[in-house]
N, C-alpha and C. Protein backbone atom coordinates (compact mmCIF):
# COMPACT_ATOMS: atom_id res chain seq x y z
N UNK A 1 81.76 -101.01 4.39
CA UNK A 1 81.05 -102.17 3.91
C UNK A 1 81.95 -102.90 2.92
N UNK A 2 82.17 -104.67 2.64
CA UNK A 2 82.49 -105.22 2.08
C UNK A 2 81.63 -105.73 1.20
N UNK A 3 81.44 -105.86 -0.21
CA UNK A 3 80.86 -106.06 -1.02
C UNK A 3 81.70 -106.78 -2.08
N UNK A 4 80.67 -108.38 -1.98
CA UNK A 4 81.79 -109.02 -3.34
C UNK A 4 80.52 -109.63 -3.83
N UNK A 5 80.84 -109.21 -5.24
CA UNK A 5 79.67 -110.17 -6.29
C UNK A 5 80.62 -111.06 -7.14
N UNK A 6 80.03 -112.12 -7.18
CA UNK A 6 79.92 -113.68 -7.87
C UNK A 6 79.66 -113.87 -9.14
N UNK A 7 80.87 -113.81 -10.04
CA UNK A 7 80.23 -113.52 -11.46
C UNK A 7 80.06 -115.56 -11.79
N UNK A 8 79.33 -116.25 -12.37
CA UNK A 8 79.70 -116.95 -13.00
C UNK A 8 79.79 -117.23 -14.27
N UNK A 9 80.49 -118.13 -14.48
CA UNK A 9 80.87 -117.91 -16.33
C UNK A 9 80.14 -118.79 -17.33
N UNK A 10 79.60 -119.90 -16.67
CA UNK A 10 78.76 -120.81 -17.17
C UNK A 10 77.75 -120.58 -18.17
N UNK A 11 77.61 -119.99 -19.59
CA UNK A 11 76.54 -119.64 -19.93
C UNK A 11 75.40 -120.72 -20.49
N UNK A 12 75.60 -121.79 -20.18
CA UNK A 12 74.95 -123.44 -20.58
C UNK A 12 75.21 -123.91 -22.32
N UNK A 13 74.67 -125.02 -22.22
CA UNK A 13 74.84 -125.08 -23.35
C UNK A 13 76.06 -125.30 -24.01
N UNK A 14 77.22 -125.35 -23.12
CA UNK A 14 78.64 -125.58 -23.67
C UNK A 14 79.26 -124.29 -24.01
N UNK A 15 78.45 -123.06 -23.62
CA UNK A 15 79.26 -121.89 -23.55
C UNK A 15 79.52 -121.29 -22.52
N UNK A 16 80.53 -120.31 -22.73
CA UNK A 16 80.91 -119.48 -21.03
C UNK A 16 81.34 -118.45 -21.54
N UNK A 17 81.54 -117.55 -20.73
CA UNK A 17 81.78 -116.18 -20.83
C UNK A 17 83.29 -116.38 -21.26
N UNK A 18 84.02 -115.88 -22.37
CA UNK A 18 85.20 -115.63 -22.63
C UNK A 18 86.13 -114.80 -22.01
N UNK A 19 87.17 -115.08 -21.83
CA UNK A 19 88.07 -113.67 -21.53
C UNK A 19 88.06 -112.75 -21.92
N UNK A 20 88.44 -112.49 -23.39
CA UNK A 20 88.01 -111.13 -24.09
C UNK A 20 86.69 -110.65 -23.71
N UNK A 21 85.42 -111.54 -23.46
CA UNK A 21 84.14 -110.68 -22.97
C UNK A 21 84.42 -109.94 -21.69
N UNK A 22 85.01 -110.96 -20.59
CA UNK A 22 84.88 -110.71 -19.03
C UNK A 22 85.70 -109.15 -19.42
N UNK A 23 87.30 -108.88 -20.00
CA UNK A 23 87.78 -107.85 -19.80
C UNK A 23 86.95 -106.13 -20.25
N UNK A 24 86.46 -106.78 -21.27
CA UNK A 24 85.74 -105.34 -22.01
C UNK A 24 84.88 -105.54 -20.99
N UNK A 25 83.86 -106.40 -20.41
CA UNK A 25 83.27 -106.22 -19.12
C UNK A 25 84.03 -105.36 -18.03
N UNK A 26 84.88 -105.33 -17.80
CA UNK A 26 85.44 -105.01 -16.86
C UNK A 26 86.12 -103.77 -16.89
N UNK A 27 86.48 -103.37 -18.26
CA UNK A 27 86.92 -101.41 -18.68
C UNK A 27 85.69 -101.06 -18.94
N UNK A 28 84.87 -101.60 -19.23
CA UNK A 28 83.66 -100.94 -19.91
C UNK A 28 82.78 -100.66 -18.67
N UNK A 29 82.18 -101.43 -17.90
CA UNK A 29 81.27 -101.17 -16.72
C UNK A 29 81.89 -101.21 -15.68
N UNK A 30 82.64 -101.96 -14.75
CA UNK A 30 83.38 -102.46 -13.53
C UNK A 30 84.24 -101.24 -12.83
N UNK A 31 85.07 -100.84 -13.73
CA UNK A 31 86.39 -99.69 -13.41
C UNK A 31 85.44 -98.49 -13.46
N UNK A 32 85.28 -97.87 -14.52
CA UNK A 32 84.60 -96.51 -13.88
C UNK A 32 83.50 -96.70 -12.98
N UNK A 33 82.81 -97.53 -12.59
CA UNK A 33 82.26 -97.32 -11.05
C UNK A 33 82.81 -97.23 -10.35
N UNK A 34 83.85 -97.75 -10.10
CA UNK A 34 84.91 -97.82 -8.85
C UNK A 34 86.35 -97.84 -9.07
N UNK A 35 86.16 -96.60 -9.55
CA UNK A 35 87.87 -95.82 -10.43
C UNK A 35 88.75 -96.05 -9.33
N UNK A 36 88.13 -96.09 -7.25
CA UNK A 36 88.96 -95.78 -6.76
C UNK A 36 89.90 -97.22 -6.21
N UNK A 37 89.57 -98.04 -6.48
CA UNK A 37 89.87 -99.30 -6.02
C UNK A 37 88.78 -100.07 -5.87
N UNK A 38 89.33 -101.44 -6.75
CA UNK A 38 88.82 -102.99 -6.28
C UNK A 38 89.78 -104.00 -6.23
N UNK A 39 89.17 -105.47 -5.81
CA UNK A 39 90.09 -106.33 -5.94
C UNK A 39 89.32 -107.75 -6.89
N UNK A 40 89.49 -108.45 -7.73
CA UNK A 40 89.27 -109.30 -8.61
C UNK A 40 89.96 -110.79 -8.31
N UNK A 41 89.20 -111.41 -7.96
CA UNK A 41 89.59 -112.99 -7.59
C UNK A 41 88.99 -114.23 -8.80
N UNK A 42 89.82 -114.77 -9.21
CA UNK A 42 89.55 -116.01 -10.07
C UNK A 42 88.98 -117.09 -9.14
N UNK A 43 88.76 -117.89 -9.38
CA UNK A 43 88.43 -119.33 -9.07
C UNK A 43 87.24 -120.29 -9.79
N UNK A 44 87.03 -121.58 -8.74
CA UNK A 44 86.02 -122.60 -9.60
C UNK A 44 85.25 -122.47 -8.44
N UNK A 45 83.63 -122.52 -9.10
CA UNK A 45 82.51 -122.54 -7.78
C UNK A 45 81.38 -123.58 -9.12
N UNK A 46 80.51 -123.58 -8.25
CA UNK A 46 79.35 -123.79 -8.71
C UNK A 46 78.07 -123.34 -8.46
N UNK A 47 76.98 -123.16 -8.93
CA UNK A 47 76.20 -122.59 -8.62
C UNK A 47 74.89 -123.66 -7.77
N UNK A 48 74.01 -122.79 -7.13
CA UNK A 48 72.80 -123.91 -6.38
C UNK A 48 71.98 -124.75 -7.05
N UNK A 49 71.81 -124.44 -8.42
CA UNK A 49 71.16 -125.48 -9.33
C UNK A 49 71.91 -126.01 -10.46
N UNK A 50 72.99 -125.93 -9.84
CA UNK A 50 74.15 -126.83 -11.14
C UNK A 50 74.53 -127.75 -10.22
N UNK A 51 74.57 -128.78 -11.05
CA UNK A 51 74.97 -130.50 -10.68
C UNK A 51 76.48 -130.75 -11.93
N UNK A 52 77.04 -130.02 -12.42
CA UNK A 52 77.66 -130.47 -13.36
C UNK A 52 79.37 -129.98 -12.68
N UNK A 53 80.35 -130.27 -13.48
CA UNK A 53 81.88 -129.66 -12.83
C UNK A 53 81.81 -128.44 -12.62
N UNK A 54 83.16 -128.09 -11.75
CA UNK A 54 83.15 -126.55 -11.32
C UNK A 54 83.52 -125.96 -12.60
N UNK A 55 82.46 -124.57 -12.73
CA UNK A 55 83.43 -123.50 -13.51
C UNK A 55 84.08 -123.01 -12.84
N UNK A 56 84.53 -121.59 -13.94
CA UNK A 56 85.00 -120.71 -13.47
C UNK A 56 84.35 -119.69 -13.09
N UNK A 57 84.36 -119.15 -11.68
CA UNK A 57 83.85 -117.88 -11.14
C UNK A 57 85.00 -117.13 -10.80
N UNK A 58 84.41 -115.77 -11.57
CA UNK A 58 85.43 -114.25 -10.60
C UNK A 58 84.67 -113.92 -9.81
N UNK A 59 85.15 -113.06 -8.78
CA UNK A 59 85.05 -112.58 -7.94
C UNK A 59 85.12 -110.69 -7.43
N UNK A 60 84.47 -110.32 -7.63
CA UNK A 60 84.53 -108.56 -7.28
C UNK A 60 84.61 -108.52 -6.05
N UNK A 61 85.86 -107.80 -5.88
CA UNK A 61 85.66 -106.88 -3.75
C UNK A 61 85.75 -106.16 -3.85
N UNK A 62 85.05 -104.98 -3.24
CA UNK A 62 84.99 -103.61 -3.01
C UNK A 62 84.52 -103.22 -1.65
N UNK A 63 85.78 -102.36 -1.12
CA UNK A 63 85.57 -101.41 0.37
C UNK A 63 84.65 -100.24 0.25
N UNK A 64 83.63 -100.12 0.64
CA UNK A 64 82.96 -99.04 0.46
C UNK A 64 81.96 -97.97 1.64
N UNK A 65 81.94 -97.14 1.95
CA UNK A 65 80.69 -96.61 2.85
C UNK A 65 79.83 -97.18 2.83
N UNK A 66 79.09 -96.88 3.68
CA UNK A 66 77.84 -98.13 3.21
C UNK A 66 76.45 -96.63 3.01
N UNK A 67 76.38 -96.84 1.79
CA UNK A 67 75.63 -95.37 0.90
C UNK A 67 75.11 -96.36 -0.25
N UNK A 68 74.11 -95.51 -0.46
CA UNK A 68 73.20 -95.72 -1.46
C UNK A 68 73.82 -95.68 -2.41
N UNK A 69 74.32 -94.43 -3.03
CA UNK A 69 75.75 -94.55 -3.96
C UNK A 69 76.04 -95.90 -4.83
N UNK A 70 77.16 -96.56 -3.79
CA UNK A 70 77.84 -97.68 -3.95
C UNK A 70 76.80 -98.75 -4.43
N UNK A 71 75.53 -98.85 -3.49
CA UNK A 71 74.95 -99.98 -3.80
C UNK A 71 74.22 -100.08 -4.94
N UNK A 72 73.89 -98.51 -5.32
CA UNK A 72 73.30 -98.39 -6.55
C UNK A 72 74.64 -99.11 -7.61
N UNK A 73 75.34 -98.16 -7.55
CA UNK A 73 76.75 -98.62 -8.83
C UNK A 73 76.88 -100.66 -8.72
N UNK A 74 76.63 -101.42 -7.65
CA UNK A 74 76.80 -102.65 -7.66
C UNK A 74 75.74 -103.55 -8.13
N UNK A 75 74.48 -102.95 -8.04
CA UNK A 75 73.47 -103.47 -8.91
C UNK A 75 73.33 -102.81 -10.13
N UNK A 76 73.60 -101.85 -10.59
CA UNK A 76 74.22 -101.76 -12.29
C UNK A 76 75.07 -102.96 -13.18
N UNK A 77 76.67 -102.69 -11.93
CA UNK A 77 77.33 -103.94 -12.13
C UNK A 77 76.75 -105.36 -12.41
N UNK A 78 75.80 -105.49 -11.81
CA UNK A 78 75.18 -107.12 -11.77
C UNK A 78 74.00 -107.18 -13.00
N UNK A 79 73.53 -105.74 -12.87
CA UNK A 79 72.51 -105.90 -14.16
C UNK A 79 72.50 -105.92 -15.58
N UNK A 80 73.78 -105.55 -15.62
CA UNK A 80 75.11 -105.04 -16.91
C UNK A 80 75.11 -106.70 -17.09
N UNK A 81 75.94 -107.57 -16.00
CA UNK A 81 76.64 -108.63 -16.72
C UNK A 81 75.40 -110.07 -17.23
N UNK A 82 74.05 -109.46 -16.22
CA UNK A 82 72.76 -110.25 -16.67
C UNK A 82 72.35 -110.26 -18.16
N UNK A 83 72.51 -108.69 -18.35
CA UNK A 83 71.87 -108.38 -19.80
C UNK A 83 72.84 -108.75 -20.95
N UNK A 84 74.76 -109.20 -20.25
CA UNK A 84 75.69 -109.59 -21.65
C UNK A 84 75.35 -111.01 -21.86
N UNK A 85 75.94 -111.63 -20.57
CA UNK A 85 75.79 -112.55 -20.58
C UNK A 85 74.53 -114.23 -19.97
N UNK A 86 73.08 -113.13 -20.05
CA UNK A 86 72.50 -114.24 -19.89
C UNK A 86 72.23 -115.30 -18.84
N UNK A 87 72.46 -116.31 -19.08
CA UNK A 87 72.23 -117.65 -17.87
C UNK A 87 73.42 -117.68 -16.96
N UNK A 88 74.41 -116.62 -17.44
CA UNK A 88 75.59 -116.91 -16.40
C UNK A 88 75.09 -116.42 -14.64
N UNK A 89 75.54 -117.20 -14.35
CA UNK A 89 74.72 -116.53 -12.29
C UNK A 89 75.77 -115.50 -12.22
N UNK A 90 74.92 -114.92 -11.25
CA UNK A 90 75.69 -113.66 -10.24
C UNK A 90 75.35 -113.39 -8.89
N UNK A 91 75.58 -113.31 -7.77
CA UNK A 91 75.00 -113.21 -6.84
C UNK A 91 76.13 -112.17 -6.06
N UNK A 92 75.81 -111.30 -5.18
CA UNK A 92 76.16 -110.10 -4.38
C UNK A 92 75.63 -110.58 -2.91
N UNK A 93 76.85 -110.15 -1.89
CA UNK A 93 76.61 -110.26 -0.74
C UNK A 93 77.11 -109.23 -0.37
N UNK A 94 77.30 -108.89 0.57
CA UNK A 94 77.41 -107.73 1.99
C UNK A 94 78.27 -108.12 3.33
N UNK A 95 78.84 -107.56 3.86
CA UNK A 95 79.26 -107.45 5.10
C UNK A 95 79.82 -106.21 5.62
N UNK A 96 79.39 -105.84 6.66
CA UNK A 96 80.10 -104.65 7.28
C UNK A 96 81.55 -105.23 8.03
N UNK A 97 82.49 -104.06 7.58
CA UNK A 97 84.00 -104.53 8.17
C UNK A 97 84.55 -102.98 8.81
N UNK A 98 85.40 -103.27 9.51
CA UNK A 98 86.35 -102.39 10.10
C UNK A 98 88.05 -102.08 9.91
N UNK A 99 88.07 -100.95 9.13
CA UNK A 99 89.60 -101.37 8.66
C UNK A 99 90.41 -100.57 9.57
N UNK A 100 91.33 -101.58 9.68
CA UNK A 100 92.52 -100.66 10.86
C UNK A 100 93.52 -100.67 9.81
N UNK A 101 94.38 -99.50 9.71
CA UNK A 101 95.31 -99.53 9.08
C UNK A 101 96.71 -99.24 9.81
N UNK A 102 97.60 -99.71 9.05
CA UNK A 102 98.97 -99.69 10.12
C UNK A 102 99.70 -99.04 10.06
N UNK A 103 100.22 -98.67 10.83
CA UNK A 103 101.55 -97.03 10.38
C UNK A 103 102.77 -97.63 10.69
């Protein structure tokens, strides 16, 4: 299973999630769930009820079984960054993938 959640940084009001927050976010809750590998993408999105410029959104990917496990640890992840940061969006999607690897 492919699993990427949508952090956004927007916290209204003319604030956003800082860097120094996102990183201690990210040793603090993010890594020990998934000591074994992820991948972290920057960019600008917007959210479905924002009309204003793009922020900045990261991005979480994680390869995983598809187990209760994992999905538990990814709604922690999402409920963690609700309770720091507030009005910032988050949204989690899903896809099942197939990895071939190459020798």
């Amino acid at each position: 299973m492919k699993s990427e959640i949508y952090f956004g940084s927007d916290m209204g009001a003319g604030q956003s999630v800082s860097q120094q927050a996102w990183e201690e976010f990210l040793s603090e809750v993010v890594v020990p769930r998934f000591p074994a590998g992820l991948t972290l993408l920057e960019g600008l999105g917007r959210g479905l009820r924002s009309s204003g410029p793009l922020t900045r959104t990261r991005i979480l990917i994680v390869i995983h079984p598809n187990a209760g496990d994992a999905q538990a640890r990814l709604s922690e992840i999402e409920a963690d960054y609700r309770k720091r940061f507030g009005s910032a969006g988050v949204f989690h999607i899903d896809q099942p993938v197939r990895i071939q690897q190459q020798q």
